[in-house]
C-alpha atoms as a PDB file:
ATOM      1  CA  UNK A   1     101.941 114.390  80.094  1.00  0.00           C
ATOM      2  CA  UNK A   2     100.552 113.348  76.840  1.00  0.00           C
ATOM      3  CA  UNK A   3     101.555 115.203  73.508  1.00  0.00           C
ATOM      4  CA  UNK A   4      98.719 113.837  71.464  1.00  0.00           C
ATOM      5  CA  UNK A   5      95.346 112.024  72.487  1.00  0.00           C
ATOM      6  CA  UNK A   6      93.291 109.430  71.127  1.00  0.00           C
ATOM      7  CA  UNK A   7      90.629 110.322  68.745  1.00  0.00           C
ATOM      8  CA  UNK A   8      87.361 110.927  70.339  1.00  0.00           C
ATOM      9  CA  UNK A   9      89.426 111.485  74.158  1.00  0.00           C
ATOM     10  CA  UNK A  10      90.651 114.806  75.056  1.00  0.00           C
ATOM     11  CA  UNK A  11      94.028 115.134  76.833  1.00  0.00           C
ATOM     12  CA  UNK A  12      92.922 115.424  80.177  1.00  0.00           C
ATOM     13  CA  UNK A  13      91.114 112.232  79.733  1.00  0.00           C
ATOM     14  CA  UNK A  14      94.526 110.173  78.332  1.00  0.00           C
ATOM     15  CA  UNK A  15      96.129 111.803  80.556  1.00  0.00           C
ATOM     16  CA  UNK A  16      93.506 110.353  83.312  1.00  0.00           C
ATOM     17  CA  UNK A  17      93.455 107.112  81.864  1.00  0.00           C
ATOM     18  CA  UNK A  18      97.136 106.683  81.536  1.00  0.00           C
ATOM     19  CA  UNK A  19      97.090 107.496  85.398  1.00  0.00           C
ATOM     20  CA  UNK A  20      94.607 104.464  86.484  1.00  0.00           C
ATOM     21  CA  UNK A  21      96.709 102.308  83.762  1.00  0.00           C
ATOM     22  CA  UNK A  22      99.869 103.067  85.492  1.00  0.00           C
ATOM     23  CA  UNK A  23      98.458 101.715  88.971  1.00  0.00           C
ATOM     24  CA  UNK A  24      97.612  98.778  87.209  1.00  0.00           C
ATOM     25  CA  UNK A  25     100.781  98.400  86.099  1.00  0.00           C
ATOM     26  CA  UNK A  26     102.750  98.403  88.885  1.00  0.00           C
ATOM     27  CA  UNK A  27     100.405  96.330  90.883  1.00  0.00           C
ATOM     28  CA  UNK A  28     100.664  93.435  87.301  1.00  0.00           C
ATOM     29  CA  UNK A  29     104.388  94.024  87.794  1.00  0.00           C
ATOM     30  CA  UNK A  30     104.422  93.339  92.066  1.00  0.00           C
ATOM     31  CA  UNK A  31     101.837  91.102  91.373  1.00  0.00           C
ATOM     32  CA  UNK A  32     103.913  88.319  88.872  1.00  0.00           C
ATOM     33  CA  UNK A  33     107.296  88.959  91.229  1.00  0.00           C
ATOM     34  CA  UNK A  34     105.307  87.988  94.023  1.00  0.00           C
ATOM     35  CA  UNK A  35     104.090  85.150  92.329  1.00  0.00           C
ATOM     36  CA  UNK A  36     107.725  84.094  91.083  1.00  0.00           C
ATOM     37  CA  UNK A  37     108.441  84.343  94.812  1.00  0.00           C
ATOM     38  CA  UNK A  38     105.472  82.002  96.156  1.00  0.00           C
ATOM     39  CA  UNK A  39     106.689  79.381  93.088  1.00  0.00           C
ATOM     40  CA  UNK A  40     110.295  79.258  94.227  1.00  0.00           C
ATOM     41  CA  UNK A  41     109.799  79.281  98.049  1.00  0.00           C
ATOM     42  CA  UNK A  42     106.438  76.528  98.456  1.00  0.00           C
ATOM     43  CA  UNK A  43     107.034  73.690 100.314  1.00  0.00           C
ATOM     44  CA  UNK A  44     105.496  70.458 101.427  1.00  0.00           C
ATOM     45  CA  UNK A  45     102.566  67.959 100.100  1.00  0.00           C
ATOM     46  CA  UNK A  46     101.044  69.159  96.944  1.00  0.00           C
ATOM     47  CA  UNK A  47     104.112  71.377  96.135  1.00  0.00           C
ATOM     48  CA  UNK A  48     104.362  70.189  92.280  1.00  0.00           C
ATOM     49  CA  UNK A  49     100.484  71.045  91.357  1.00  0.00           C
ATOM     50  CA  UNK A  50     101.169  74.092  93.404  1.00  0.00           C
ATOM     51  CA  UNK A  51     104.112  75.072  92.419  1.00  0.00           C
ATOM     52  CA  UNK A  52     103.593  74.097  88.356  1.00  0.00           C
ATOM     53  CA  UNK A  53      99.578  76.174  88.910  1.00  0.00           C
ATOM     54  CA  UNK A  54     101.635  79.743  89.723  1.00  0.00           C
ATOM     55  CA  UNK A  55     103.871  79.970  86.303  1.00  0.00           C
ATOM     56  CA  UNK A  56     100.847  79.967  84.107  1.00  0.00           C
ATOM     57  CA  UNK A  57      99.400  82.795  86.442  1.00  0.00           C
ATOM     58  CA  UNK A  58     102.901  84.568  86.287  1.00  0.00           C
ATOM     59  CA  UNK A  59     102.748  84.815  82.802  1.00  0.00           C
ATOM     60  CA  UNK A  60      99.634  86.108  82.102  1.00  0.00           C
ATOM     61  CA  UNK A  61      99.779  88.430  84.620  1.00  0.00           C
ATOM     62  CA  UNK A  62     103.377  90.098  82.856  1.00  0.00           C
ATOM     63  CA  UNK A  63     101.113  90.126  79.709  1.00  0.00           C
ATOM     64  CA  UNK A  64      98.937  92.070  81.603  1.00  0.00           C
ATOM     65  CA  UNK A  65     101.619  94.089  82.529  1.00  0.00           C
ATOM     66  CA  UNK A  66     102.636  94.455  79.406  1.00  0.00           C
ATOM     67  CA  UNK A  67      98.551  95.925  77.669  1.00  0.00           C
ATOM     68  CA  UNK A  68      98.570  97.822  80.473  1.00  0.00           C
ATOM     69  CA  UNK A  69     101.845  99.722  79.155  1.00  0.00           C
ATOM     70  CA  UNK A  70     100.728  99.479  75.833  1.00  0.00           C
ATOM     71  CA  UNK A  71      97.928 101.002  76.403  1.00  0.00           C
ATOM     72  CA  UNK A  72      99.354 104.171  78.369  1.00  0.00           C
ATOM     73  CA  UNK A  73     101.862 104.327  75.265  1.00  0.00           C
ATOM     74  CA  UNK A  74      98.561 104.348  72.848  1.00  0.00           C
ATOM     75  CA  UNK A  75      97.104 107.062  75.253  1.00  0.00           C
ATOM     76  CA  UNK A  76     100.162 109.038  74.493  1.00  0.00           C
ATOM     77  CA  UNK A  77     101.783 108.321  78.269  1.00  0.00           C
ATOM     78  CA  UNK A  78     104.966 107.143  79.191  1.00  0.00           C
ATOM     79  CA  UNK A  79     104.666 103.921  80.885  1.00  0.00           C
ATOM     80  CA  UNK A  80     106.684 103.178  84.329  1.00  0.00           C
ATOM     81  CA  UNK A  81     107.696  99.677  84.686  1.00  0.00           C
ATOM     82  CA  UNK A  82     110.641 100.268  87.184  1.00  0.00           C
ATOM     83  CA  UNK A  83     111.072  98.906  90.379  1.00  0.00           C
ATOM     84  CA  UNK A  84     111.019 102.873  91.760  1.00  0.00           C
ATOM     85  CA  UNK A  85     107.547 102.759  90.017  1.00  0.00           C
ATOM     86  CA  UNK A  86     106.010 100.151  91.591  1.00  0.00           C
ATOM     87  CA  UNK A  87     107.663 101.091  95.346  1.00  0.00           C
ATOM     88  CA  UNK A  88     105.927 105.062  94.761  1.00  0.00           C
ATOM     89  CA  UNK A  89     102.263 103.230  93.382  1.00  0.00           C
ATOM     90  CA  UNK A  90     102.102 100.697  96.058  1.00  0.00           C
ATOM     91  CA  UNK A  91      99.768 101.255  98.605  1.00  0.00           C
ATOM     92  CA  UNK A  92     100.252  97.637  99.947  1.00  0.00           C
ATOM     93  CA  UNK A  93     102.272  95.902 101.845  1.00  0.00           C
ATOM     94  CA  UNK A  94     104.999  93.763 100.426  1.00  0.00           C
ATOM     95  CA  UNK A  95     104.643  90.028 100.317  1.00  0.00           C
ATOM     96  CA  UNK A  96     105.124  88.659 103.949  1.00  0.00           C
ATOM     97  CA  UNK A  97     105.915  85.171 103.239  1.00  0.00           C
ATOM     98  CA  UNK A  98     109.117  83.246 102.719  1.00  0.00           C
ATOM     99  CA  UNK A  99     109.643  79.615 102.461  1.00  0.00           C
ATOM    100  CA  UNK A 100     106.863  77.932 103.334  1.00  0.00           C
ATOM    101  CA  UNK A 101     103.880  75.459 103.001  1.00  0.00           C
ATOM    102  CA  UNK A 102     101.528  75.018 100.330  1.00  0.00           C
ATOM    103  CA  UNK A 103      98.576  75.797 102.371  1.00  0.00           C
ATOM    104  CA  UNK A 104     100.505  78.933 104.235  1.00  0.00           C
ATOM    105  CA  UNK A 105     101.221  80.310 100.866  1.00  0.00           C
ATOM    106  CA  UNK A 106      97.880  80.270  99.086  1.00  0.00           C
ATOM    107  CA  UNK A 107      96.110  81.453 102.173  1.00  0.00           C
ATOM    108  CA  UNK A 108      98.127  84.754 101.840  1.00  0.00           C
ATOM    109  CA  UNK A 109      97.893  84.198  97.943  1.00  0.00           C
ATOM    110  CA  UNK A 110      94.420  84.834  98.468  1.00  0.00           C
ATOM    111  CA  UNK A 111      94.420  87.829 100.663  1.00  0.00           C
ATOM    112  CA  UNK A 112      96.584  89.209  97.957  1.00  0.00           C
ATOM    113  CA  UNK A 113      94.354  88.895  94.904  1.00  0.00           C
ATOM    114  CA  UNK A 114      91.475  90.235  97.046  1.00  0.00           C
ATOM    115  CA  UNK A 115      93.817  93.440  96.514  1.00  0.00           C
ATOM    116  CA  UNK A 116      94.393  93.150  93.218  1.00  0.00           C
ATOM    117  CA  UNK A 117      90.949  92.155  92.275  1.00  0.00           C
ATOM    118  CA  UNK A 118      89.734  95.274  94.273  1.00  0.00           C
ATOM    119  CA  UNK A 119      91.730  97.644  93.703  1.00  0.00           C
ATOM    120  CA  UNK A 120      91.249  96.569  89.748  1.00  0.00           C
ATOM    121  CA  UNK A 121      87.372  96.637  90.027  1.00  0.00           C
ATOM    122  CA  UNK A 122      87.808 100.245  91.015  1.00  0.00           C
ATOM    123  CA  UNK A 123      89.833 101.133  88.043  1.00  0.00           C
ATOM    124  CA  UNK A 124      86.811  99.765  85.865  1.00  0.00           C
ATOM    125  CA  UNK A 125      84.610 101.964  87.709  1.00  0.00           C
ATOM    126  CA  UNK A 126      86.915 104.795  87.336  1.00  0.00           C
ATOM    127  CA  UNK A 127      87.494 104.096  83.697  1.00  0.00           C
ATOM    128  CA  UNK A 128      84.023 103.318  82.695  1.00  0.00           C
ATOM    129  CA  UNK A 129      82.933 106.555  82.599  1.00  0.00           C
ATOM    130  CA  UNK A 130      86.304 107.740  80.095  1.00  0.00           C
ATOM    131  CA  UNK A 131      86.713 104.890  78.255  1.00  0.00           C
ATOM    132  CA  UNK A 132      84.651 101.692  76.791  1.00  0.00           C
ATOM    133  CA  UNK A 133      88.169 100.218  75.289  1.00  0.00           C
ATOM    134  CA  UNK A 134      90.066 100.628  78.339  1.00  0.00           C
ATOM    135  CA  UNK A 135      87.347  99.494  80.389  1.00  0.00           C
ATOM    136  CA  UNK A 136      87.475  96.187  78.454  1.00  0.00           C
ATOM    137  CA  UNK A 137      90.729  95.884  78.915  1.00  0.00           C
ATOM    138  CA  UNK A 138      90.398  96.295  82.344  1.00  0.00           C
ATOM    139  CA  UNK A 139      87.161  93.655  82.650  1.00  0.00           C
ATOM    140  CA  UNK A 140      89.464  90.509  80.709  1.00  0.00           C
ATOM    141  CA  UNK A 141      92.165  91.017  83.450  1.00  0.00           C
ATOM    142  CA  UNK A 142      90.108  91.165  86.116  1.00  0.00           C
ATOM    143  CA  UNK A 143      88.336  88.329  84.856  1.00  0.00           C
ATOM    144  CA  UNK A 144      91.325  85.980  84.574  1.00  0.00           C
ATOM    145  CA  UNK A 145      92.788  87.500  88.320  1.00  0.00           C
ATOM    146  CA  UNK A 146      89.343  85.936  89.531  1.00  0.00           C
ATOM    147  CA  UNK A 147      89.528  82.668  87.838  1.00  0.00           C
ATOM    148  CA  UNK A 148      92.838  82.454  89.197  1.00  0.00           C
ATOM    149  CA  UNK A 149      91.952  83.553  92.846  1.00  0.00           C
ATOM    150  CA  UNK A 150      89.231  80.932  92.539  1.00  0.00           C
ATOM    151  CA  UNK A 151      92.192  78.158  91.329  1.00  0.00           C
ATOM    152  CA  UNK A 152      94.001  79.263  94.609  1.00  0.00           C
ATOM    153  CA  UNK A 153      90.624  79.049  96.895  1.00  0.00           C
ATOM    154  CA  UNK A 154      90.012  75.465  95.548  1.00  0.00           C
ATOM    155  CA  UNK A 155      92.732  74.346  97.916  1.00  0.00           C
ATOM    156  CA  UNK A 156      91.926  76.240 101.080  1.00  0.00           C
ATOM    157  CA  UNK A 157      88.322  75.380 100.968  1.00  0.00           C
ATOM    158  CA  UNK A 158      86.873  72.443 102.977  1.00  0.00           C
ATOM    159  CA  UNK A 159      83.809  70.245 101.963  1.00  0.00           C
ATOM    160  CA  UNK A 160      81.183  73.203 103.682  1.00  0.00           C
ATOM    161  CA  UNK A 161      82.109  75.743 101.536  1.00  0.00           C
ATOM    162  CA  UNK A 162      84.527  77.652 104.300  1.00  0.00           C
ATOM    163  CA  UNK A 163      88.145  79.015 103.425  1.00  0.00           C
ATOM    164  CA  UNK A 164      90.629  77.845 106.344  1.00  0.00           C
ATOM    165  CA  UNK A 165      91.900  81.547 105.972  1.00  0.00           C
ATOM    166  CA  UNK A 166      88.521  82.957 106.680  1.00  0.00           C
ATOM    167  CA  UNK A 167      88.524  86.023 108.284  1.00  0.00           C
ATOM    168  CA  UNK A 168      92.201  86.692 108.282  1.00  0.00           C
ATOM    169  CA  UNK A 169      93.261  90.242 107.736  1.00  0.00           C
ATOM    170  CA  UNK A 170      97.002  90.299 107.449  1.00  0.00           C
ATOM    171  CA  UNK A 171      99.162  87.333 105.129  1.00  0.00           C
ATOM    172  CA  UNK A 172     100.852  86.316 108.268  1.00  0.00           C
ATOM    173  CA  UNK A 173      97.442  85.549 110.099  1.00  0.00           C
ATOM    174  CA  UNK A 174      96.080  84.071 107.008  1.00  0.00           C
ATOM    175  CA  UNK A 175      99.133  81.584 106.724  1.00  0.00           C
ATOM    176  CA  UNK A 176      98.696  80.251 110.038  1.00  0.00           C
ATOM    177  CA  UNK A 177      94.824  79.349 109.828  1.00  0.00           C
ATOM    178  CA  UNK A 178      95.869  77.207 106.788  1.00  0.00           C
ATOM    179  CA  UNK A 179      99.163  75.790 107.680  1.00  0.00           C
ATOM    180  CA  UNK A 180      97.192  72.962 109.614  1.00  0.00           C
ATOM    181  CA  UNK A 181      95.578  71.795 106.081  1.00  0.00           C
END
């Protein structure tokens, strides 16, 4: 892959790096078009708070997006930022929601960080042992990804501490736990 490697990294570890960095790329890249999509299609009471809280989120997540690549071009990689990229990375569904309520669309909001979050928290592992630069990289994002899960929980959580989308395993099932909010 690589031609060149970092000082202080051997090829096969850019080359393993750039690997981890490209699943984080495509998943920034679904990640900020699915966000796009829950700003233009969410509906109802609340939809201006809602709807203004995602763009911030989009944007730092394409600047996420956009270290991610960076970094793979540092490591000497050629980073994939194509739709064809994302569709052969994904190991997730694609967004099941279309137009619909505030509440409907955070609930599977939610379920979709979780996958981001965790599927990020096992690059760090992954990367921890390679890397202490990429790592950090790695740590910021997922940082902000849970401050921003946590902005999206604030509205499905009641007075007790309980998520209406508790337990829900699929976007659809999540959706309708909350839409009664």
């Amino acid at each position: 892959m690589t031609t060149y490697s970092i000082p202080g990294l051997s090829q096969q570890q850019c080359d393993e790096l750039a690997a981890i960095l490209q699943e984080r790329l495509s998943a920034y890249n679904d990640l900020h078009l699915t966000l796009k999509h829950v700003h233009w299609n969410v509906v109802g009471p609340n939809f201006i708070g809602v709807h203004e809280m995602i763009d911030p989120q989009v944007e730092l997540v394409r600047g996420f997006a956009d270290a991610a690549a960076e970094r793979i071009a540092a490591l000497g990689g050629s980073p994939r930022g194509t739709v064809g990229a994302i569709s052969q990375d994904r190991t997730w569904d694609d967004y099941a929601l279309g137009r619909d309520t505030v509440p409907a669309h955070l609930a599977a909001l939610d379920l979709v960080y979780n996958g981001v979050i965790e599927s990020s928290r096992k690059a760090i592992e992954q990367v921890g042992e390679l890397d202490p630069v990429t790592e950090d990289l790695l740590i910021g994002q997922t940082a902000e990804l849970e401050q921003f899960q946590w902005f999206v929980r604030a509205h499905l959580e009641n007075a007790g501490g309980q998520l209406a989308n508790a337990g829900a395993v699929s976007e659809e099932q999540a959706a309708d736990r909350a839409r009664d909010l």
